[in-house]
Protein backbone atom coordinates (compact mmCIF):
# COMPACT_ATOMS: atom_id res chain seq x y z
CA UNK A 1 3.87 85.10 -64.15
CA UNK A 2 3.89 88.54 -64.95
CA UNK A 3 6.39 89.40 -62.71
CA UNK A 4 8.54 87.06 -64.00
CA UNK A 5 8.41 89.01 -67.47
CA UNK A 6 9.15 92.05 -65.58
CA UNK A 7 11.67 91.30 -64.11
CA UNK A 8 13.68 89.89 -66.94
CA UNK A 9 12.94 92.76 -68.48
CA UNK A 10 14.66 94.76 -66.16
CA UNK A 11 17.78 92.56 -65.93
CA UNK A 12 17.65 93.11 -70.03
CA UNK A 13 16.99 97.05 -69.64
CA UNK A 14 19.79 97.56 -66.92
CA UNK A 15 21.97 95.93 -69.46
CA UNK A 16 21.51 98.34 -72.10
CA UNK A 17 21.59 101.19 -69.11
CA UNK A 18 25.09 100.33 -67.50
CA UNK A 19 26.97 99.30 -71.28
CA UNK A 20 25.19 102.80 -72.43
CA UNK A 21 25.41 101.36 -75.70
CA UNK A 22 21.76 101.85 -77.84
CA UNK A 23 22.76 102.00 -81.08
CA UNK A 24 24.57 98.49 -81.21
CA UNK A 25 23.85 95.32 -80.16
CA UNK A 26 22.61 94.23 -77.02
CA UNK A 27 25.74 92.78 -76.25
CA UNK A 28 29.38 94.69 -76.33
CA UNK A 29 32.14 92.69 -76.79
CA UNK A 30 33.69 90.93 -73.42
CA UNK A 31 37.07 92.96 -73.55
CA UNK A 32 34.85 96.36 -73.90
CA UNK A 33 33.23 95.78 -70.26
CA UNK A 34 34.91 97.17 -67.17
CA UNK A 35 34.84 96.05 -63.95
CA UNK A 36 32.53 98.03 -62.72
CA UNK A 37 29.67 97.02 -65.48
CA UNK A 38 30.01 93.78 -64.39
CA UNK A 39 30.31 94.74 -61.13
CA UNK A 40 26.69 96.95 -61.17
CA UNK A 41 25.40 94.56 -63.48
CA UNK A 42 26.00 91.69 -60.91
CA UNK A 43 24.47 93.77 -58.07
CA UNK A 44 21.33 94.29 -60.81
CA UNK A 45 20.68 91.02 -60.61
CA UNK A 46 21.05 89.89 -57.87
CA UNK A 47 18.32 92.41 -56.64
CA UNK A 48 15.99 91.27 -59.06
CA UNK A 49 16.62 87.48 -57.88
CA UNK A 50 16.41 88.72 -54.35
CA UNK A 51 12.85 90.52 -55.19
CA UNK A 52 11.71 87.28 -56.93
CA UNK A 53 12.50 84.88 -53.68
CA UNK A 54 10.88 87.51 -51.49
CA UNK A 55 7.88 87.52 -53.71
CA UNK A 56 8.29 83.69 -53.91
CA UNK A 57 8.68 83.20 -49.58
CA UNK A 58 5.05 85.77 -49.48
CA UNK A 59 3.29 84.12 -52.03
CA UNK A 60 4.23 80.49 -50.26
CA UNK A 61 3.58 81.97 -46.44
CA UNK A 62 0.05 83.20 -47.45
CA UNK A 63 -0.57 79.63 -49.14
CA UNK A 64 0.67 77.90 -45.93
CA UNK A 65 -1.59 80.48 -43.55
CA UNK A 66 -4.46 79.94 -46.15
CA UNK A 67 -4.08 76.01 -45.89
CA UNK A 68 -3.54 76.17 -42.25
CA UNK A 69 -6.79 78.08 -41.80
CA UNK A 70 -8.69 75.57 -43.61
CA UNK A 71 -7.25 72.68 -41.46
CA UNK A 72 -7.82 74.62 -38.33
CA UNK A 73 -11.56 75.21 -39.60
CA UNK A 74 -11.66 71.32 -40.32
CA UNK A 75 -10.32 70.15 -37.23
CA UNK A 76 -12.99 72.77 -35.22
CA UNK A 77 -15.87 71.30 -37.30
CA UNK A 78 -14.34 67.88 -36.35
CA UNK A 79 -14.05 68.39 -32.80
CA UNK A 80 -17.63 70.07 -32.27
CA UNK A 81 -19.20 67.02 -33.92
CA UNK A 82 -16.86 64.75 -31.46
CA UNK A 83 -18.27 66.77 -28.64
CA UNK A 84 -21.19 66.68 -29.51
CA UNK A 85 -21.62 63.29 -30.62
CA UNK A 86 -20.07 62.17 -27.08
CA UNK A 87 -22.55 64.23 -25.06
CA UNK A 88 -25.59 63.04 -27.02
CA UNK A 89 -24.97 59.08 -25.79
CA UNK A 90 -24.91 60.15 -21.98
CA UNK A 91 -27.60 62.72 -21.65
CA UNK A 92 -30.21 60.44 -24.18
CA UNK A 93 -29.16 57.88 -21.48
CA UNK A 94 -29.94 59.75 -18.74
CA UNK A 95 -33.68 61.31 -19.77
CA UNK A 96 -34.66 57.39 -21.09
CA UNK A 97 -34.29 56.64 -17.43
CA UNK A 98 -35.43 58.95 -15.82
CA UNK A 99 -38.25 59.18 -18.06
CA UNK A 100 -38.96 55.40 -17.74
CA UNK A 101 -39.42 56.14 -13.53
CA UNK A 102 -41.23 59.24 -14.28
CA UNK A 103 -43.88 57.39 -16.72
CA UNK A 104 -44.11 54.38 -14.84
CA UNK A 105 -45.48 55.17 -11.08
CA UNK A 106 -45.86 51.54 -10.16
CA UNK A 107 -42.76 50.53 -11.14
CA UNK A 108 -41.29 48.11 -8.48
CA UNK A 109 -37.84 49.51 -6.47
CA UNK A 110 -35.82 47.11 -7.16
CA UNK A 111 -36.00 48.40 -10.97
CA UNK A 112 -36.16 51.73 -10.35
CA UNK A 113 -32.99 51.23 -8.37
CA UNK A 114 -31.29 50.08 -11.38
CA UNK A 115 -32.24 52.57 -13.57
CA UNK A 116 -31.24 55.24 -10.89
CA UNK A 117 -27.42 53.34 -10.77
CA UNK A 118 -27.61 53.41 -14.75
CA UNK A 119 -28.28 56.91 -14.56
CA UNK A 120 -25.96 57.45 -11.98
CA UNK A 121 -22.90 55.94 -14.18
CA UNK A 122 -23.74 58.02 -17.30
CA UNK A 123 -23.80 60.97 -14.81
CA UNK A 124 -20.51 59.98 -14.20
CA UNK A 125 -19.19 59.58 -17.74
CA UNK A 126 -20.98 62.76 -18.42
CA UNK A 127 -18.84 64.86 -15.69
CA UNK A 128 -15.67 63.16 -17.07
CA UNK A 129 -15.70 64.15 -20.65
CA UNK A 130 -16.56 67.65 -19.38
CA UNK A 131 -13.61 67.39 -16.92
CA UNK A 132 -11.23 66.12 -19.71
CA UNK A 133 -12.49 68.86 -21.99
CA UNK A 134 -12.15 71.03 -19.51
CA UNK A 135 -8.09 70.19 -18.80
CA UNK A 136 -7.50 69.92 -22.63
CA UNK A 137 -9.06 73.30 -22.66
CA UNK A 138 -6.72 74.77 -20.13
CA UNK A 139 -3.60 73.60 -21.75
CA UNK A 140 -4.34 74.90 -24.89
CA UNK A 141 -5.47 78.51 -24.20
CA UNK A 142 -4.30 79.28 -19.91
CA UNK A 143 -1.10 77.49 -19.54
CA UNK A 144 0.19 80.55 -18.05
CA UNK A 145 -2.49 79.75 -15.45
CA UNK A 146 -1.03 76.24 -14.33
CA UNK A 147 1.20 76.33 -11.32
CA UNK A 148 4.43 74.65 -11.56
CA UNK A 149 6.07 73.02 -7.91
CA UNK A 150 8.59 70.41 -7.31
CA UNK A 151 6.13 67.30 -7.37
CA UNK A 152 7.08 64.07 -6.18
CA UNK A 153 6.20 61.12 -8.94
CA UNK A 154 6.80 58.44 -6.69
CA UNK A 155 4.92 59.19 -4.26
CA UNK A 156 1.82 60.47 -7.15
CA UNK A 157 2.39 57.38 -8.77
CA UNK A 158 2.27 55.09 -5.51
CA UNK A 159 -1.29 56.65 -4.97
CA UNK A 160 -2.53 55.76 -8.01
CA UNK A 161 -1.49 52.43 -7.75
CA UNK A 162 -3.62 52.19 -4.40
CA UNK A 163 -6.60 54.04 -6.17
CA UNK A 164 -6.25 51.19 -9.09
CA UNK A 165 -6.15 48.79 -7.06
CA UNK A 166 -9.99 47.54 -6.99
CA UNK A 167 -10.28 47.56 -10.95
CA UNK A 168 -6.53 45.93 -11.67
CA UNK A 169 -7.64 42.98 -9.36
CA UNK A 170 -11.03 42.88 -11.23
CA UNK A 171 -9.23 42.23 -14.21
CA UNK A 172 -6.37 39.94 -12.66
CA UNK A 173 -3.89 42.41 -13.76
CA UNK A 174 -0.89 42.79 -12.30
CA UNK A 175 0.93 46.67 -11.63
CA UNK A 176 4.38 46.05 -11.28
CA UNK A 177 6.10 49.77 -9.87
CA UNK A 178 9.69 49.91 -10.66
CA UNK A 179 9.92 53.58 -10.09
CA UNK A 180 12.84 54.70 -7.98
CA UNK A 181 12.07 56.69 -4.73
CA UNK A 182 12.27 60.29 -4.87
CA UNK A 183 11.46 61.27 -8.65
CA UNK A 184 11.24 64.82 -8.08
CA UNK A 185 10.21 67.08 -11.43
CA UNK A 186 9.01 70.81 -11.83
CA UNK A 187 5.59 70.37 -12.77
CA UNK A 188 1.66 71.02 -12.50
CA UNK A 189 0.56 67.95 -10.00
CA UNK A 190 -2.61 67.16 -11.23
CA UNK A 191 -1.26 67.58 -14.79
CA UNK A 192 1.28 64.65 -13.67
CA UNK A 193 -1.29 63.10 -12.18
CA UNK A 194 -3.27 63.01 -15.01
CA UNK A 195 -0.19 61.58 -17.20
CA UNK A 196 0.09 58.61 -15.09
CA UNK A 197 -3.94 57.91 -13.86
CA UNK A 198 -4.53 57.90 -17.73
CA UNK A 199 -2.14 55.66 -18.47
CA UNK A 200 -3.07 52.87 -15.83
CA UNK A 201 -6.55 53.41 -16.99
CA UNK A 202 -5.70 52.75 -20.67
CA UNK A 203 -3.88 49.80 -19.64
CA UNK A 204 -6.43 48.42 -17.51
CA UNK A 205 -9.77 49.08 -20.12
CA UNK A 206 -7.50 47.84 -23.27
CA UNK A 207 -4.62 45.58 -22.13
CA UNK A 208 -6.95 42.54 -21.46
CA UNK A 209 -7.59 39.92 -18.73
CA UNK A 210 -4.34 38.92 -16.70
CA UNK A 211 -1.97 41.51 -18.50
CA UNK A 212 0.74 42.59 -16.80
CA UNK A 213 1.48 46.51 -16.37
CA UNK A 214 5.32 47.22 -15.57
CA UNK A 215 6.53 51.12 -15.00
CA UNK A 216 10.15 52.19 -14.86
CA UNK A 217 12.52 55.04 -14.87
CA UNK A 218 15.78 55.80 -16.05
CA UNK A 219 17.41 59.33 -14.25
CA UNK A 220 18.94 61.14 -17.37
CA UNK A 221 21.40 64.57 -16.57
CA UNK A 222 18.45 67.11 -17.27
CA UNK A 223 15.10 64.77 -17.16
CA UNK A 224 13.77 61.62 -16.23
CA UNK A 225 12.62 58.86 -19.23
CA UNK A 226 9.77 56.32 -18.37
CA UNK A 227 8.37 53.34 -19.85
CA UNK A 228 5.36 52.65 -19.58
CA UNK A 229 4.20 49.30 -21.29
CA UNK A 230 1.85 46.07 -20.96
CA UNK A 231 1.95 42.38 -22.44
CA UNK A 232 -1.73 42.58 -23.24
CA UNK A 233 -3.43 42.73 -27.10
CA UNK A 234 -1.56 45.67 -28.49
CA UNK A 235 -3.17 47.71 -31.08
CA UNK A 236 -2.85 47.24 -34.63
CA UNK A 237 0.32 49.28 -36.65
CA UNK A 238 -1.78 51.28 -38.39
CA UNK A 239 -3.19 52.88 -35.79
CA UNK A 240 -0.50 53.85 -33.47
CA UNK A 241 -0.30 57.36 -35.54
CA UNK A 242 -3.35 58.63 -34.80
CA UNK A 243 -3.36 56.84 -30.47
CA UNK A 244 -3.27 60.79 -28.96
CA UNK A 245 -5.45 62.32 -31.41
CA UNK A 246 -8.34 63.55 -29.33
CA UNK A 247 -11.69 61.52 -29.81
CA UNK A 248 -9.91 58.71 -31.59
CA UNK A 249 -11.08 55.54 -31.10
CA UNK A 250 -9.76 51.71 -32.71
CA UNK A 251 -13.05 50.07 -31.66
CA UNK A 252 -15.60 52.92 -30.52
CA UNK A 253 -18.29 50.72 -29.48
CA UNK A 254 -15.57 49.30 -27.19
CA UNK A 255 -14.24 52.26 -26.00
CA UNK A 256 -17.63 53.69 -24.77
CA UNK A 257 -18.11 50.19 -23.13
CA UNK A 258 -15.05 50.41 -21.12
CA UNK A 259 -16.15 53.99 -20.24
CA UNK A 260 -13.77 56.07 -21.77
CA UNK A 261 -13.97 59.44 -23.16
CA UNK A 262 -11.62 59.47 -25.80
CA UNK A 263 -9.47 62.01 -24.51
CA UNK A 264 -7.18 60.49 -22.02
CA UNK A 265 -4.63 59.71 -23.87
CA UNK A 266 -4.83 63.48 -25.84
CA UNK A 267 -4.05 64.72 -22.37
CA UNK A 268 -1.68 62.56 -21.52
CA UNK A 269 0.65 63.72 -24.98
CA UNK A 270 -0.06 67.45 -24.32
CA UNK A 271 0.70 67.46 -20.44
CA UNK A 272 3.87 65.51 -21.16
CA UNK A 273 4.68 68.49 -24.31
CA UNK A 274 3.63 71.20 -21.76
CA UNK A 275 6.07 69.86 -19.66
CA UNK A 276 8.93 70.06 -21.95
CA UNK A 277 8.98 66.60 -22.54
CA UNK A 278 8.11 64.01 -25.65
CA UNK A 279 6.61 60.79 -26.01
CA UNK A 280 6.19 57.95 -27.92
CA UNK A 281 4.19 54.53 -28.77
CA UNK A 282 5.12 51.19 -29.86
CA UNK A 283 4.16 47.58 -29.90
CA UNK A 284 5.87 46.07 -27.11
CA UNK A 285 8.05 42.95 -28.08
CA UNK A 286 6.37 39.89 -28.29
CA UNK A 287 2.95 41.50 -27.49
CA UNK A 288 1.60 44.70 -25.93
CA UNK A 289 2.13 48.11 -26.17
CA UNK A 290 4.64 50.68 -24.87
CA UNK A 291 4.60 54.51 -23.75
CA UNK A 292 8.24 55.95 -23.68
CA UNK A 293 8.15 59.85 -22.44
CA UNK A 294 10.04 62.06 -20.62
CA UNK A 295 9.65 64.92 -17.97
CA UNK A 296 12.21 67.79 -17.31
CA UNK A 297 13.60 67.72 -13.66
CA UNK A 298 13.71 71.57 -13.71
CA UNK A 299 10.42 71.69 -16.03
CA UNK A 300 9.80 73.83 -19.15
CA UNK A 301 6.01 74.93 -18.72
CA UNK A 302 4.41 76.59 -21.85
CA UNK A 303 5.78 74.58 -24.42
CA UNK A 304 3.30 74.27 -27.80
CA UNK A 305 1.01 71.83 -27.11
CA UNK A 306 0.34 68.70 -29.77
CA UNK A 307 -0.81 69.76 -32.91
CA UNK A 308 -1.44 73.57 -32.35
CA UNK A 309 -3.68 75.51 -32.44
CA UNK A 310 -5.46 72.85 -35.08
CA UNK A 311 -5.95 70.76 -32.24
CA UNK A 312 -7.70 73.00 -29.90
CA UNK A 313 -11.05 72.87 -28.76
């Protein structure tokens, strides 16, 4: 406020400067003023309106840094808890099991068998959330680190389609691979790989029983753009937002049923952003749900991941 005062002080002050007039009024009459008054006195003002927008852009880029600190902060505190809330299910798992053999010496082997496989699967939930971590990790503070090579995504994708195979027959899903033959794009391959294993996953934990999972390409001059999409439940509206935000959950009792971590699809938007590409998410027409992203052919490594820094682990 104060500089406000000032400076309209000054425009007043260089008034009575340039007309050089203190003994009558403020103002001289119009056909009095030269030129070069108005002239000077134009310049005057404009460098106090100049000085008054920079002090305006400052004051407004050390409110935006201040607020962005405090979301970073927030989204930290947020993410620690997530972490730490995911590990806690896993490891409590584990030492109730192995507790339960350890306390019970006549326990028969048929149920200490099962408790070993229990504690064997939460082993293995355990090792994924530290390997997604781990990836997210990477993206967001070594990307430099991430080798880029001509990768083949029809060929990835074909192998994860024989990988899947077991658990999309559990289900009585059906893959359908409409990929053309010889998708080449610059890229980290097990980045890409993750992009695509993610997505099948998500499909088959969430679509439901007897969906139907189609992938296609279209070859644009400068990238490729997939689709990605199912006929199963779909997810509700408002919740299609939030889908890559890291630990985010629609049903999290579900979700830790199905054995997920929570961050597949986080990886899957930040690979694809890495790669110089974008994505997106809809409800699929009359049911489902539908990824639409794209991957440069020539790749574009480095590129801000989602969300920033505010985002980061």
């Amino acid at each position: 406020m104060w500089l406000t005062v000032m400076s309209v002080f000054a425009v007043y002050a260089t008034i009575f400067i340039l007309f050089e007039d203190y003994d009558r009024k403020f103002l001289m009459p119009f056909d009095e003023v030269s030129d070069w008054h108005l002239l000077l006195f134009s310049l005057a003002v404009m460098a106090v309106l100049a000085f008054l927008l920079f002090r305006y852009a400052r004051r407004m880029d050390e409110r935006i840094s201040r607020e962005q600190a405090e979301k970073e902060n927030r989204m930290r505190r947020e993410l620690t808890q997530n972490i730490a809330h995911e590990l806690k299910t896993p490891v409590a798992s584990i030492l109730g099991y192995t507790e339960t053999i350890l306390d019970n010496p006549a326990i028969s082997d048929d149920m200490s068998r099962q408790f070993i496989v229990r504690t064997h699967s939460q082993a293995q939930r355990l090792t994924a959330l530290l390997q997604d971590i781990s990836t997210l990790n990477k993206m967001d503070y070594a990307p430099d680190l991430l080798k880029m090579e001509r990768v083949d995504v029809s060929a990835l994708f074909a192998d994860i389609v024989q990988e899947t195979a077991l658990a999309i027959d559990a289900r009585q899903m059906t893959l359908r691979n409409y990929l053309p033959q010889d998708i080449i794009v610059q890229g980290n391959p097990s980045l890409l790989y993750s992009i695509f294993r993610n997505l099948v996953d998500n499909a088959v934990s969430y679509a439901g029983q007897g969906s139907v999972v189609e992938v296609s390409a279209v070859e644009q001059p400068s990238h490729w753009r997939f689709t990605f999409k199912d006929n199963g439940i779909g997810i509700p509206a408002e919740h299609l937002p939030r889908i890559f935000e890291r630990f985010y959950r629609i049903d999290k009792g579900r979700s830790r049923d199905m054995g997920g971590t929570g961050l597949g699809l986080a990886i899957v938007k930040n690979a694809v952003l890495l790669h110089g590409g974008n994505i997106a998410i809809s409800n699929a027409e009359p049911s489902g749900l539908k990824f639409e992203f794209t991957l440069s052919k020539k790749g574009q490594a480095h590129k801000q991941t989602a969300g920033g820094f505010a985002e980061r682990l």
